[in-house]
N, C-alpha and C. Protein backbone atom coordinates (compact mmCIF):
# COMPACT_ATOMS: atom_id res chain seq x y z
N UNK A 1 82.10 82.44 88.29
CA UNK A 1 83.23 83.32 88.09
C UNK A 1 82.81 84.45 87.17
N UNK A 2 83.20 85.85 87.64
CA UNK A 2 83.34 86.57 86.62
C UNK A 2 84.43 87.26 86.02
N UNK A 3 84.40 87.68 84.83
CA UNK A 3 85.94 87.82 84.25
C UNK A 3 85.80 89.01 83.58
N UNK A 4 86.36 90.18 83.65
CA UNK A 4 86.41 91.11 82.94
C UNK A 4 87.45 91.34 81.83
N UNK A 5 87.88 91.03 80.93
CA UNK A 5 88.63 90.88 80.10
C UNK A 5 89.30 91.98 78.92
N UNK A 6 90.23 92.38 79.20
CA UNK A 6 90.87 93.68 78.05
C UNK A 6 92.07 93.20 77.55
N UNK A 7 91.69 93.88 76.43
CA UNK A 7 92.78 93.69 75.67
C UNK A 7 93.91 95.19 75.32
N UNK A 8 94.78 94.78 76.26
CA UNK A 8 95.39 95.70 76.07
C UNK A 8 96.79 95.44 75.32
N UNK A 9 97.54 96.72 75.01
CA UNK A 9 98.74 97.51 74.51
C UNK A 9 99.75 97.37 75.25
N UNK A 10 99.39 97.01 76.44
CA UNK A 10 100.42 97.17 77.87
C UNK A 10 99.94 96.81 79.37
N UNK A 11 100.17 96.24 80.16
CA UNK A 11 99.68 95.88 81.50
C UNK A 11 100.24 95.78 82.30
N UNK A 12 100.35 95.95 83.50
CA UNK A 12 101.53 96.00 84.67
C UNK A 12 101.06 95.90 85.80
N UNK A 13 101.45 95.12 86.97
CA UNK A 13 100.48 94.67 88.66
C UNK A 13 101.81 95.86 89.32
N UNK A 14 101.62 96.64 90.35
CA UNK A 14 102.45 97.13 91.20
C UNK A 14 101.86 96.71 92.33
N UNK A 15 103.29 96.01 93.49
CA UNK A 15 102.54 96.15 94.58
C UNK A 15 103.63 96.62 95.55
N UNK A 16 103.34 97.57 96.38
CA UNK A 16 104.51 97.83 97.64
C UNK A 16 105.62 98.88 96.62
N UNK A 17 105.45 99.20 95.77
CA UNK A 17 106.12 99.49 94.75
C UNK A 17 106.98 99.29 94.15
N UNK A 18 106.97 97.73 94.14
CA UNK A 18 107.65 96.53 93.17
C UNK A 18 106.66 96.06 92.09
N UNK A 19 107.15 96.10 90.73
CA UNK A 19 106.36 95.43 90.12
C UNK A 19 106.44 94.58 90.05
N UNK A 20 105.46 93.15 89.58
CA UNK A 20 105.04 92.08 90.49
C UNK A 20 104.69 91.56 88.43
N UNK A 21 103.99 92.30 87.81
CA UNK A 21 103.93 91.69 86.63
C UNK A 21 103.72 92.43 85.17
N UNK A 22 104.58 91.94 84.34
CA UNK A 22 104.40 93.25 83.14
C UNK A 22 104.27 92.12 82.14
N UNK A 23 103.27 92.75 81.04
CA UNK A 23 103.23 92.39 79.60
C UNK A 23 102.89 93.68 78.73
N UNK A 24 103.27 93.53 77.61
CA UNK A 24 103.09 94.43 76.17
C UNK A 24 102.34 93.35 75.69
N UNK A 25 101.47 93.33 74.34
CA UNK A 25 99.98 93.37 73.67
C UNK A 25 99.87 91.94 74.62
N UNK A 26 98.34 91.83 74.90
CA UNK A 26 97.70 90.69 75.13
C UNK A 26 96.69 91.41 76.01
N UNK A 27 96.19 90.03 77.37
CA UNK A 27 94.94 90.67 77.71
C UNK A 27 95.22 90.75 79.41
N UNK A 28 94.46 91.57 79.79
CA UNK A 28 94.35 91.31 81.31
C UNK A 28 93.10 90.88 81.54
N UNK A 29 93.00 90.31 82.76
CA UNK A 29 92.01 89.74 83.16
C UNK A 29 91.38 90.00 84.76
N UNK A 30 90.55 90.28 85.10
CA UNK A 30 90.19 90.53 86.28
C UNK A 30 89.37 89.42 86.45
N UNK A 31 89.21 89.15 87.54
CA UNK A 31 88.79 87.50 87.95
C UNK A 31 87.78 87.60 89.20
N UNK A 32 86.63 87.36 89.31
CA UNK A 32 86.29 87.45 90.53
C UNK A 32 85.37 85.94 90.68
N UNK A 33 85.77 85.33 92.15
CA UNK A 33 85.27 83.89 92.12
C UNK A 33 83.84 83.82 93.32
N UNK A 34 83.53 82.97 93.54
CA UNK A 34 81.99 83.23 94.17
C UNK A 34 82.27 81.71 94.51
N UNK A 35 81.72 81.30 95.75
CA UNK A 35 81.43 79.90 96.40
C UNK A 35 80.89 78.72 95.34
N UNK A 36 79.97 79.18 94.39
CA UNK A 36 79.55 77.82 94.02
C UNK A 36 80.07 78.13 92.82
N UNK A 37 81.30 78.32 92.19
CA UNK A 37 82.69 78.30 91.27
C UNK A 37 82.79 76.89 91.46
N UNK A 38 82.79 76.32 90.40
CA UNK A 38 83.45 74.44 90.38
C UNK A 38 84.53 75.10 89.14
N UNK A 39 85.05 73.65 89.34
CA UNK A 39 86.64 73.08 88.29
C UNK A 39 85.78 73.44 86.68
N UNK A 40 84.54 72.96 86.51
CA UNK A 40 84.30 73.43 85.36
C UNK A 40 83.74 74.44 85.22
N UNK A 41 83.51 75.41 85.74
CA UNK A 41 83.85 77.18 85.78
C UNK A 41 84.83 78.03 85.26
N UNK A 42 85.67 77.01 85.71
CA UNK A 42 87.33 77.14 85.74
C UNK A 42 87.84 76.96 84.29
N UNK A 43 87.77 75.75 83.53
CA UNK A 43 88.24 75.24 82.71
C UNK A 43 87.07 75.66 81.38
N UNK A 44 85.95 76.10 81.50
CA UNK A 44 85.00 76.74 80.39
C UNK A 44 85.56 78.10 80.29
N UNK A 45 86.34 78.87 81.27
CA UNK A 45 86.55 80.40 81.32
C UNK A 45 87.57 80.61 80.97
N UNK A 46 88.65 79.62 81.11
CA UNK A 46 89.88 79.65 80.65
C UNK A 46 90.22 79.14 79.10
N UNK A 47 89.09 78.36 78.87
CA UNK A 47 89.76 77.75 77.43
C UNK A 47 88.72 79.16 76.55
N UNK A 48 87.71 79.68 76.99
CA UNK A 48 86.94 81.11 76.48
C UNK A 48 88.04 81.78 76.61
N UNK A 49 88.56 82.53 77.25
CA UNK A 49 89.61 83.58 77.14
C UNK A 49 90.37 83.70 76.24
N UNK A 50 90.80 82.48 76.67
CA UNK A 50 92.29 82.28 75.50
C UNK A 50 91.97 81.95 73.62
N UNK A 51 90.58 81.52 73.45
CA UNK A 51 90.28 81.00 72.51
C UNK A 51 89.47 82.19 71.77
N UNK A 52 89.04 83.38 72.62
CA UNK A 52 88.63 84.81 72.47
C UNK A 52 88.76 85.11 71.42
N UNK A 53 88.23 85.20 69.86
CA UNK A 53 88.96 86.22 68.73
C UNK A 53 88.79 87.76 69.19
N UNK A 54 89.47 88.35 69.67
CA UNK A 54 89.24 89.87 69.60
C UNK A 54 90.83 91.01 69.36
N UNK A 55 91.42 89.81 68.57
CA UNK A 55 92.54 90.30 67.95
C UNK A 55 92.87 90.21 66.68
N UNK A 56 93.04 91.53 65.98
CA UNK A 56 93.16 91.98 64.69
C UNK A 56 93.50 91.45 64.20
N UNK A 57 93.14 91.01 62.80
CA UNK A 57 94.07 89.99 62.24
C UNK A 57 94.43 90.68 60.71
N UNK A 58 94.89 90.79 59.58
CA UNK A 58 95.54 91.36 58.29
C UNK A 58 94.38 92.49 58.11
N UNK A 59 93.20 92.05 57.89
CA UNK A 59 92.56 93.13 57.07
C UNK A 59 91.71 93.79 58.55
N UNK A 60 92.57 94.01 59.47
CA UNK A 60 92.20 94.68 60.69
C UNK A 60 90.78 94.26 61.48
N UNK A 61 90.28 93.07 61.17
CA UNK A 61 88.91 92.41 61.14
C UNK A 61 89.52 91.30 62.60
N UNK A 62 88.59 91.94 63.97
CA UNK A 62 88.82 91.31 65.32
C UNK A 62 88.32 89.42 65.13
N UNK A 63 89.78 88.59 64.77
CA UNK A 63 89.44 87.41 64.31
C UNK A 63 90.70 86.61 64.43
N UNK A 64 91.24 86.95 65.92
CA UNK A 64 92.34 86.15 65.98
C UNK A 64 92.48 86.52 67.85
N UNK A 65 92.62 85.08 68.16
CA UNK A 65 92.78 85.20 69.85
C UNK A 65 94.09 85.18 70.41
N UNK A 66 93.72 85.87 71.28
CA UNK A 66 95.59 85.93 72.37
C UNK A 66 96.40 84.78 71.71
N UNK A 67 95.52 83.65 71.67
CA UNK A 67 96.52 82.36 71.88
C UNK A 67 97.63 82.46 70.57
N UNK A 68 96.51 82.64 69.31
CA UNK A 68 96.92 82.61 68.16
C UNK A 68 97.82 84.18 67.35
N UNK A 69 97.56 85.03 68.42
CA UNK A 69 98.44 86.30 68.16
C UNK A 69 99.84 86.32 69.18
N UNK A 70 100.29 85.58 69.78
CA UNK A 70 101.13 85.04 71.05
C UNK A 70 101.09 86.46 72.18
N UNK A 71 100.02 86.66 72.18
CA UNK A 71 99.82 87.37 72.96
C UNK A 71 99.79 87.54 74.48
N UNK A 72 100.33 87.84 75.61
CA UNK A 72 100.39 87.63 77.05
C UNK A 72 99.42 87.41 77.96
N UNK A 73 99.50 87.32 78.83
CA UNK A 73 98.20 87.24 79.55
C UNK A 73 98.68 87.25 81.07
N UNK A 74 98.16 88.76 81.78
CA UNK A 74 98.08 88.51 83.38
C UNK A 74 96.65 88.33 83.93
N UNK A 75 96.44 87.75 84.74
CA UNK A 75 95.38 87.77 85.67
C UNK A 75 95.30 88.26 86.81
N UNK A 76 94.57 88.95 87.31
CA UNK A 76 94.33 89.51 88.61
C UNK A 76 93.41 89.04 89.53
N UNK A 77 93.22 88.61 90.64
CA UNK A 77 92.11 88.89 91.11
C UNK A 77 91.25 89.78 91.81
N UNK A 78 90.05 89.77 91.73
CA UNK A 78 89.01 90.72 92.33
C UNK A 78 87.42 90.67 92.70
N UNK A 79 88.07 90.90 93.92
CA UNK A 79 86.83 90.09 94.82
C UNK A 79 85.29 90.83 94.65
N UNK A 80 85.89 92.87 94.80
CA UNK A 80 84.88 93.45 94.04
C UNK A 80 84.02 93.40 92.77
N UNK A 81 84.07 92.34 92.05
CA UNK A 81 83.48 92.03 90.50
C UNK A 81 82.20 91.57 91.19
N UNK A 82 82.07 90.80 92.48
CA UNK A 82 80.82 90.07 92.77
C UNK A 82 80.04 91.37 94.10
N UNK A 83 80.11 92.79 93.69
CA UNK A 83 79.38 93.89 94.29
C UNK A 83 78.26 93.39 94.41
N UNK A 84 77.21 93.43 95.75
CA UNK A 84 75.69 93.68 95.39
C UNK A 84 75.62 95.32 95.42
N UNK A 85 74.84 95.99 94.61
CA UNK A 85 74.48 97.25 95.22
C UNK A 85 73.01 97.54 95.04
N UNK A 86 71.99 96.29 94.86
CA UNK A 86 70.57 96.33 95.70
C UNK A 86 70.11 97.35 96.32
N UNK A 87 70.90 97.15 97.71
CA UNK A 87 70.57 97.99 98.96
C UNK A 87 71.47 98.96 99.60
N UNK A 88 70.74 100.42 99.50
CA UNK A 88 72.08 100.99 99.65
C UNK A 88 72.97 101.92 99.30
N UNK A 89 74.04 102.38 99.89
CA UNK A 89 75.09 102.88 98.81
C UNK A 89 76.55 101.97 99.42
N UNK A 90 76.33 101.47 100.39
CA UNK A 90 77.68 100.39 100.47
C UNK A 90 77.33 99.53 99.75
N UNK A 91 78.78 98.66 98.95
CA UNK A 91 78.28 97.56 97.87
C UNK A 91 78.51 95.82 98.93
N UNK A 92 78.05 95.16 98.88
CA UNK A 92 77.55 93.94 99.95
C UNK A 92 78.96 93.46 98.86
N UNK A 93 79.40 92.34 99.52
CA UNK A 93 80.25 91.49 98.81
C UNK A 93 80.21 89.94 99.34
N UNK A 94 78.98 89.61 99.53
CA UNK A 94 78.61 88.38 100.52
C UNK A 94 78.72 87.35 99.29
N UNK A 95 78.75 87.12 97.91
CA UNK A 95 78.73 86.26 96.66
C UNK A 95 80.33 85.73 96.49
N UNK A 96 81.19 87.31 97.19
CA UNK A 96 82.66 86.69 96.48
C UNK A 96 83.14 85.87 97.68
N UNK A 97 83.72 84.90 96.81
CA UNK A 97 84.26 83.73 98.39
C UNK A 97 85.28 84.13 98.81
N UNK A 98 85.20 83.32 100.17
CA UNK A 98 86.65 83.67 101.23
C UNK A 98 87.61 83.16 100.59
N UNK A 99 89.23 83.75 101.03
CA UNK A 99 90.03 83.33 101.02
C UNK A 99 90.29 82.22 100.97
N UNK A 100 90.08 81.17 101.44
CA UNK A 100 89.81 80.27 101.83
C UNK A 100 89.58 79.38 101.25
N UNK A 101 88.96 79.40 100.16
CA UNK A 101 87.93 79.18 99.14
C UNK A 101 88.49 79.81 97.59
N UNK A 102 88.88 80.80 97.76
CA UNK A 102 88.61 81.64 96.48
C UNK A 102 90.36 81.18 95.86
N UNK A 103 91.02 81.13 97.00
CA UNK A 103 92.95 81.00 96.60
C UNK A 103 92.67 80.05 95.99
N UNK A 104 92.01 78.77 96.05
CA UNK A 104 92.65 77.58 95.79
C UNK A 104 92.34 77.95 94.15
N UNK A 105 91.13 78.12 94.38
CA UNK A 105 89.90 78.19 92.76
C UNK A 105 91.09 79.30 91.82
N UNK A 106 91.76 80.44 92.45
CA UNK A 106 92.19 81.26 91.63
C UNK A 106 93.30 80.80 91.04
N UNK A 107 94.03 79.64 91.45
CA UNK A 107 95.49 79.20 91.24
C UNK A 107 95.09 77.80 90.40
N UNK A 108 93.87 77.61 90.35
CA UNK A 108 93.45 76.60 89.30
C UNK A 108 93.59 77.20 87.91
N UNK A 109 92.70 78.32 88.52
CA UNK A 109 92.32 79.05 87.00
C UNK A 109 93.54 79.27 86.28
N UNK A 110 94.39 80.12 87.22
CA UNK A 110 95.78 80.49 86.62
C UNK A 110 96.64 79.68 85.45
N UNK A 111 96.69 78.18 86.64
CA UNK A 111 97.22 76.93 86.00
C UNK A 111 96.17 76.51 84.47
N UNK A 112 94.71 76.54 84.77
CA UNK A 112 93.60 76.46 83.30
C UNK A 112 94.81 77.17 82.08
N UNK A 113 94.85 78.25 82.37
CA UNK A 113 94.96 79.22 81.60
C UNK A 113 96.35 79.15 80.85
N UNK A 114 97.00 78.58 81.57
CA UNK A 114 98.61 78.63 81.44
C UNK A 114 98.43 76.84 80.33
N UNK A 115 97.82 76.32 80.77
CA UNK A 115 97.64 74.88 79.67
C UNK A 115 96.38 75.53 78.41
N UNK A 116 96.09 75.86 78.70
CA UNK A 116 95.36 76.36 77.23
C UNK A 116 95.85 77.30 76.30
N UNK A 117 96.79 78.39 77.18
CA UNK A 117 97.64 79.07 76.38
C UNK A 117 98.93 78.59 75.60
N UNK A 118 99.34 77.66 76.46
CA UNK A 118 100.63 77.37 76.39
C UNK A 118 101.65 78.24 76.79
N UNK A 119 101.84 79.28 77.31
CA UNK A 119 102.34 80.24 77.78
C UNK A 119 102.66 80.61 79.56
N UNK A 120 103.45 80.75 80.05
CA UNK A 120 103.42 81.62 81.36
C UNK A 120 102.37 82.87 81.54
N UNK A 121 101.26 82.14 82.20
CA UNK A 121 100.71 83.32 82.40
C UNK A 121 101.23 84.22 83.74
N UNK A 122 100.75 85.33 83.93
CA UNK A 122 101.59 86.43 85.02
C UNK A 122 100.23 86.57 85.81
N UNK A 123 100.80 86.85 87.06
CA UNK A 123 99.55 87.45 87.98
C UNK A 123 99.72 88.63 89.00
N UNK A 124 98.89 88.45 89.65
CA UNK A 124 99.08 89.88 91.11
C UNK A 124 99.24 88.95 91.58
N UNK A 125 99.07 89.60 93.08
CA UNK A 125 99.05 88.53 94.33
C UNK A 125 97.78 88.83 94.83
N UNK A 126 97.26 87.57 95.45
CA UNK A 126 95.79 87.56 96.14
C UNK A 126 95.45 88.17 97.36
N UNK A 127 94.85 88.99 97.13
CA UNK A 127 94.47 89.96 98.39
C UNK A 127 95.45 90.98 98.89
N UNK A 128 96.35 91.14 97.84
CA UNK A 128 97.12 92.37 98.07
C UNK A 128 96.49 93.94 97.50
N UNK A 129 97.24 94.99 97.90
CA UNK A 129 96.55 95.94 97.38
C UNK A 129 97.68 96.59 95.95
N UNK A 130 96.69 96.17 94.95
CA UNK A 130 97.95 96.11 93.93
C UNK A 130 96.99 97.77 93.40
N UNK A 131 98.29 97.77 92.66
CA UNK A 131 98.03 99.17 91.57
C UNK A 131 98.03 98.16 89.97
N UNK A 132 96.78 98.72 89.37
CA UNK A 132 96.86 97.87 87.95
C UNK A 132 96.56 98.88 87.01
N UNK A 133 97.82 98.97 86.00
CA UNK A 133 97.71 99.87 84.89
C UNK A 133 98.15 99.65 83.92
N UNK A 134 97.08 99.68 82.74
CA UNK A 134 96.67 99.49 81.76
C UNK A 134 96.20 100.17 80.58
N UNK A 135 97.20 100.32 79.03
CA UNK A 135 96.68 100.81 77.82
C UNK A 135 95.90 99.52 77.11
N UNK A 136 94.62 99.97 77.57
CA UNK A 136 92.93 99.30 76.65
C UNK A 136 93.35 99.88 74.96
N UNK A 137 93.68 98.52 74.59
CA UNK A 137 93.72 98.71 73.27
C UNK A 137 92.69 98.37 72.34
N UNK A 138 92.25 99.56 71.92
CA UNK A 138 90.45 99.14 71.13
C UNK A 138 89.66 100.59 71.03
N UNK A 139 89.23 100.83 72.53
CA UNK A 139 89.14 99.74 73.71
C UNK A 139 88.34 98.18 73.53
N UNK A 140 88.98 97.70 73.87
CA UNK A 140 87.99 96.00 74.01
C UNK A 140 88.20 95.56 75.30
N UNK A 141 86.98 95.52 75.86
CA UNK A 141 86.21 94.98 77.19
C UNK A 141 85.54 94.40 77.07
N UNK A 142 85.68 93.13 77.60
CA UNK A 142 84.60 92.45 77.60
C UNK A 142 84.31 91.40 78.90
N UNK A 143 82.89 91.19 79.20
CA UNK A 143 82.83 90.73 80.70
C UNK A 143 82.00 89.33 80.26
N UNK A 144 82.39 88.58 80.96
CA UNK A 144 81.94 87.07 80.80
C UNK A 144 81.64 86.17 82.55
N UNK A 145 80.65 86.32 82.74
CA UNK A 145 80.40 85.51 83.99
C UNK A 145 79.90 84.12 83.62
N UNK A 146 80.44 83.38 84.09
CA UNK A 146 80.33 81.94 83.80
C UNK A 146 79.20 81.10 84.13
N UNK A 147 77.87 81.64 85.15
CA UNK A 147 76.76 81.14 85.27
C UNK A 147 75.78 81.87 84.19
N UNK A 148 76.36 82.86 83.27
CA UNK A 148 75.67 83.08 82.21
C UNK A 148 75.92 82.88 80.93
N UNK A 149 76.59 81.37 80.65
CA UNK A 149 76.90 80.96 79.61
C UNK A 149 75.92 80.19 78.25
N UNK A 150 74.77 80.37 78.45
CA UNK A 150 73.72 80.31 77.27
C UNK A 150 73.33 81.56 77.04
């Protein structure tokens, strides 16, 4: 899995031009899953996220996580995070899994995330064409793929 992670000011999923999911401070998350994604992919990325210090804490020093700032959390997914662009100028996307595959893994994660937070987490919908907009508060970005965890 890879996870692109911000911390934003504000976040919002539009789709069809209904919005679908809003939060003020916390993080968004972009999610992209790949075939050999297991349950503990899942559950190392989710209890990382949430356990994240990259929120300000008194003497403005990044040392306090979503969980512990009650901060929100939507997730998105995105299949484009697993681009090859090797060869080329089209980007290959043969790493991110099918539908098929990728729904079940993404609605795990969701659920990960929602027990480690303790919170309702919010999402898009899978394989829709959402509009995602976002005040990056920082900015803080940060990307975490889960087969590169040493």
């Amino acid at each position: 899995m890879i996870a692109v992670i911000q911390r934003v000011a504000r976040a919002s999923v539009t789709i069809d031009n209904q919005e679908k999911a809003a939060i003020g401070s916390g993080l968004l998350v972009l999610v992209g899953i790949e075939d050999a994604d297991t349950q503990e992919d899942i559950d190392w990325l989710a209890a990382k996220l949430v356990n994240l210090r990259i929120f300000n804490d008194e003497q403005g020093v990044m040392n306090v996580s979503v969980k512990d700032a009650g901060g929100d959390i939507i997730v998105v997914s995105q299949f484009t995070l697993h681009a090859s662009i090797k060869k080329g100028n089209r980007p290959s996307y043969i790493k991110a899994a099918k539908p098929e595959i990728a729904i079940p893994l993404y609605e795990k994660f969701v659920a990960a995330v929602h027990l480690q937070s303790g919170k309702p987490v919010q999402t898009g919908e899978f394989g829709a064409d959402m509009k995602v907009e976002l005040l990056n508060d920082g900015p803080v970005t940060i990307i975490i793929d889960t087969k590169n965890r040493v």
